[in-house]
C-alpha atoms as a PDB file:
ATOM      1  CA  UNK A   1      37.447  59.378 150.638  1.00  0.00           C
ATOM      2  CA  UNK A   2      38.663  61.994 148.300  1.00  0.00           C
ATOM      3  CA  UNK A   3      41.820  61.804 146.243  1.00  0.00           C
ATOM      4  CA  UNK A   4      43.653  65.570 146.704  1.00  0.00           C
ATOM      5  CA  UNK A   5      45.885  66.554 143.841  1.00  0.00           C
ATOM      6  CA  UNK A   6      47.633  69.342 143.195  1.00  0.00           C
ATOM      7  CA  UNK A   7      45.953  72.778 142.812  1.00  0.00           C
ATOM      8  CA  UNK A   8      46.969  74.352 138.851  1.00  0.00           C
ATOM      9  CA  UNK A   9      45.100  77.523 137.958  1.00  0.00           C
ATOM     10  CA  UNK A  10      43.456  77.522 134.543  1.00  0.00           C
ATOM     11  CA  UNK A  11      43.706  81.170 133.887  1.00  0.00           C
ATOM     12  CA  UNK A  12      39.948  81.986 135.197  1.00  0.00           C
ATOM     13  CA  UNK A  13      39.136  84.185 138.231  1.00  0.00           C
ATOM     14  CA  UNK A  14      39.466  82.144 141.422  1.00  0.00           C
ATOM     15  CA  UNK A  15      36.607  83.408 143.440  1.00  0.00           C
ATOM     16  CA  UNK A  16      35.917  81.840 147.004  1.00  0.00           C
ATOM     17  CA  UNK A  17      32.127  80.563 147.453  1.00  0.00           C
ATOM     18  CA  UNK A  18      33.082  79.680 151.347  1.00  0.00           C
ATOM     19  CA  UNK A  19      35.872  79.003 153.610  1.00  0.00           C
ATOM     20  CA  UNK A  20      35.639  77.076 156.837  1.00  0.00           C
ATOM     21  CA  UNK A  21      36.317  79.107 160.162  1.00  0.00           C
ATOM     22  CA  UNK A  22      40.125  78.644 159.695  1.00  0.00           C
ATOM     23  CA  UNK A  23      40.539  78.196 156.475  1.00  0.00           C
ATOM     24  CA  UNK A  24      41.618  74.670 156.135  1.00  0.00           C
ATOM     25  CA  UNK A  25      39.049  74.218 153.317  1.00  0.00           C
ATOM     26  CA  UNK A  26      37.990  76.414 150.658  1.00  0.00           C
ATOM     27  CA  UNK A  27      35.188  75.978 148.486  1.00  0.00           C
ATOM     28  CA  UNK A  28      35.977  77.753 145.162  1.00  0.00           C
ATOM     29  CA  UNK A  29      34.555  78.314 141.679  1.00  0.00           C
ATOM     30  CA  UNK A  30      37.139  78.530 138.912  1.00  0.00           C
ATOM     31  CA  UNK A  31      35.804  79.237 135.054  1.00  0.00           C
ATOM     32  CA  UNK A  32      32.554  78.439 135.939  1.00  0.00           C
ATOM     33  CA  UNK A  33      33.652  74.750 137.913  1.00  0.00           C
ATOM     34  CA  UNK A  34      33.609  74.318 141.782  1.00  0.00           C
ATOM     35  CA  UNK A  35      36.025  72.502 143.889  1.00  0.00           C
ATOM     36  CA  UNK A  36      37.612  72.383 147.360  1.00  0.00           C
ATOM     37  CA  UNK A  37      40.910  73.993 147.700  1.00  0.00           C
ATOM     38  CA  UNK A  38      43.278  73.253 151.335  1.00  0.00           C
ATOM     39  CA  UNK A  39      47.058  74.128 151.747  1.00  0.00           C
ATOM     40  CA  UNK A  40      48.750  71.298 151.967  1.00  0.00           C
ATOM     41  CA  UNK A  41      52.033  70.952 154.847  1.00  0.00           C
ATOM     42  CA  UNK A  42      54.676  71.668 152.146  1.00  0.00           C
ATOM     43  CA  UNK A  43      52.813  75.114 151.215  1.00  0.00           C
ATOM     44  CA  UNK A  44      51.106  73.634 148.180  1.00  0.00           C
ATOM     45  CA  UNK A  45      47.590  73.795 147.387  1.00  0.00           C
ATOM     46  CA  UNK A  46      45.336  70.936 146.717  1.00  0.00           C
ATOM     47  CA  UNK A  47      42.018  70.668 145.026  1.00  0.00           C
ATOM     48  CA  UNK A  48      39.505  67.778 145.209  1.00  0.00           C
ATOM     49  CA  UNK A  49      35.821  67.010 143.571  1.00  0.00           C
ATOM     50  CA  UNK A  50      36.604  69.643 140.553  1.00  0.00           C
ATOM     51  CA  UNK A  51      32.886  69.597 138.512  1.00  0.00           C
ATOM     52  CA  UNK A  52      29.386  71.041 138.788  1.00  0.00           C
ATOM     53  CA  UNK A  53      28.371  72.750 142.289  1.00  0.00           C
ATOM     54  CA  UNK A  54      26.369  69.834 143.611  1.00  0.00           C
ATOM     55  CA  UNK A  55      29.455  67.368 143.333  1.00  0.00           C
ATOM     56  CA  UNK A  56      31.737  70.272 145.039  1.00  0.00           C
ATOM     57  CA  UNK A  57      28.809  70.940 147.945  1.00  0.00           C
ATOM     58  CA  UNK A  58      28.315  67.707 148.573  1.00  0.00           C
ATOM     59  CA  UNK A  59      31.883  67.156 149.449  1.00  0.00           C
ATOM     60  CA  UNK A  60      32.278  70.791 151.260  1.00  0.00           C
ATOM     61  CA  UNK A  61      29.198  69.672 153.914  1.00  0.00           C
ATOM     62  CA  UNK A  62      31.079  66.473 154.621  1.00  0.00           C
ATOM     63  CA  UNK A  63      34.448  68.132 155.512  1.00  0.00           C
ATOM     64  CA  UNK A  64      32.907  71.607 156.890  1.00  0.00           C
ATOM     65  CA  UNK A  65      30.987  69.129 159.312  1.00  0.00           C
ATOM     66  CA  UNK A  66      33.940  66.922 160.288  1.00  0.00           C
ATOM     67  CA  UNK A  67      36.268  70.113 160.400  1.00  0.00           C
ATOM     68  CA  UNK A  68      37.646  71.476 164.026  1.00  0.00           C
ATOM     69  CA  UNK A  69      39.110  74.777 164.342  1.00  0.00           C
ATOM     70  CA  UNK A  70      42.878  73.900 164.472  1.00  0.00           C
ATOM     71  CA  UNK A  71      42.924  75.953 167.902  1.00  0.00           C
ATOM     72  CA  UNK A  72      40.426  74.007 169.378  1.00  0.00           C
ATOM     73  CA  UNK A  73      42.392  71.124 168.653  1.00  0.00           C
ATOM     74  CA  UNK A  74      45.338  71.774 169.807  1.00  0.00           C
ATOM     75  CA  UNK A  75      43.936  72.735 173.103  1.00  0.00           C
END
């Protein structure tokens, strides 16, 4: 399992690669790294497996094909 930290901008345009259906998960590129961004309950963002794209892709297919709408969940 990943470890989540806290989300600090390095300056670089945040662009967004691909976001699951809801948004829980984000995958982002940042100064030419990519990473997973989610909010976190207290409002704060959270980044995990910061690096090259493959590390960052890898971990993106593993929670985009875990992930459930949060709708559909609470339903």
């Amino acid at each position: 399992m990943r470890q989540w930290q806290t989300y600090i901008p390095n300056g670089s345009l945040l662009c967004v690669v691909e976001a699951s259906c809801c948004e829980e998960y984000i995958l982002c590129n940042e100064g030419g790294e990519h990473f997973i961004r989610r909010q976190a309950a207290d409002g704060i963002y959270e980044e995990t497996a910061r690096g090259p794209y493959m590390r960052a892709a890898t971990v993106w297919v593993r929670l985009s094909a875990g992930h459930v709408h949060q709708r559909e969940a609470a339903s």
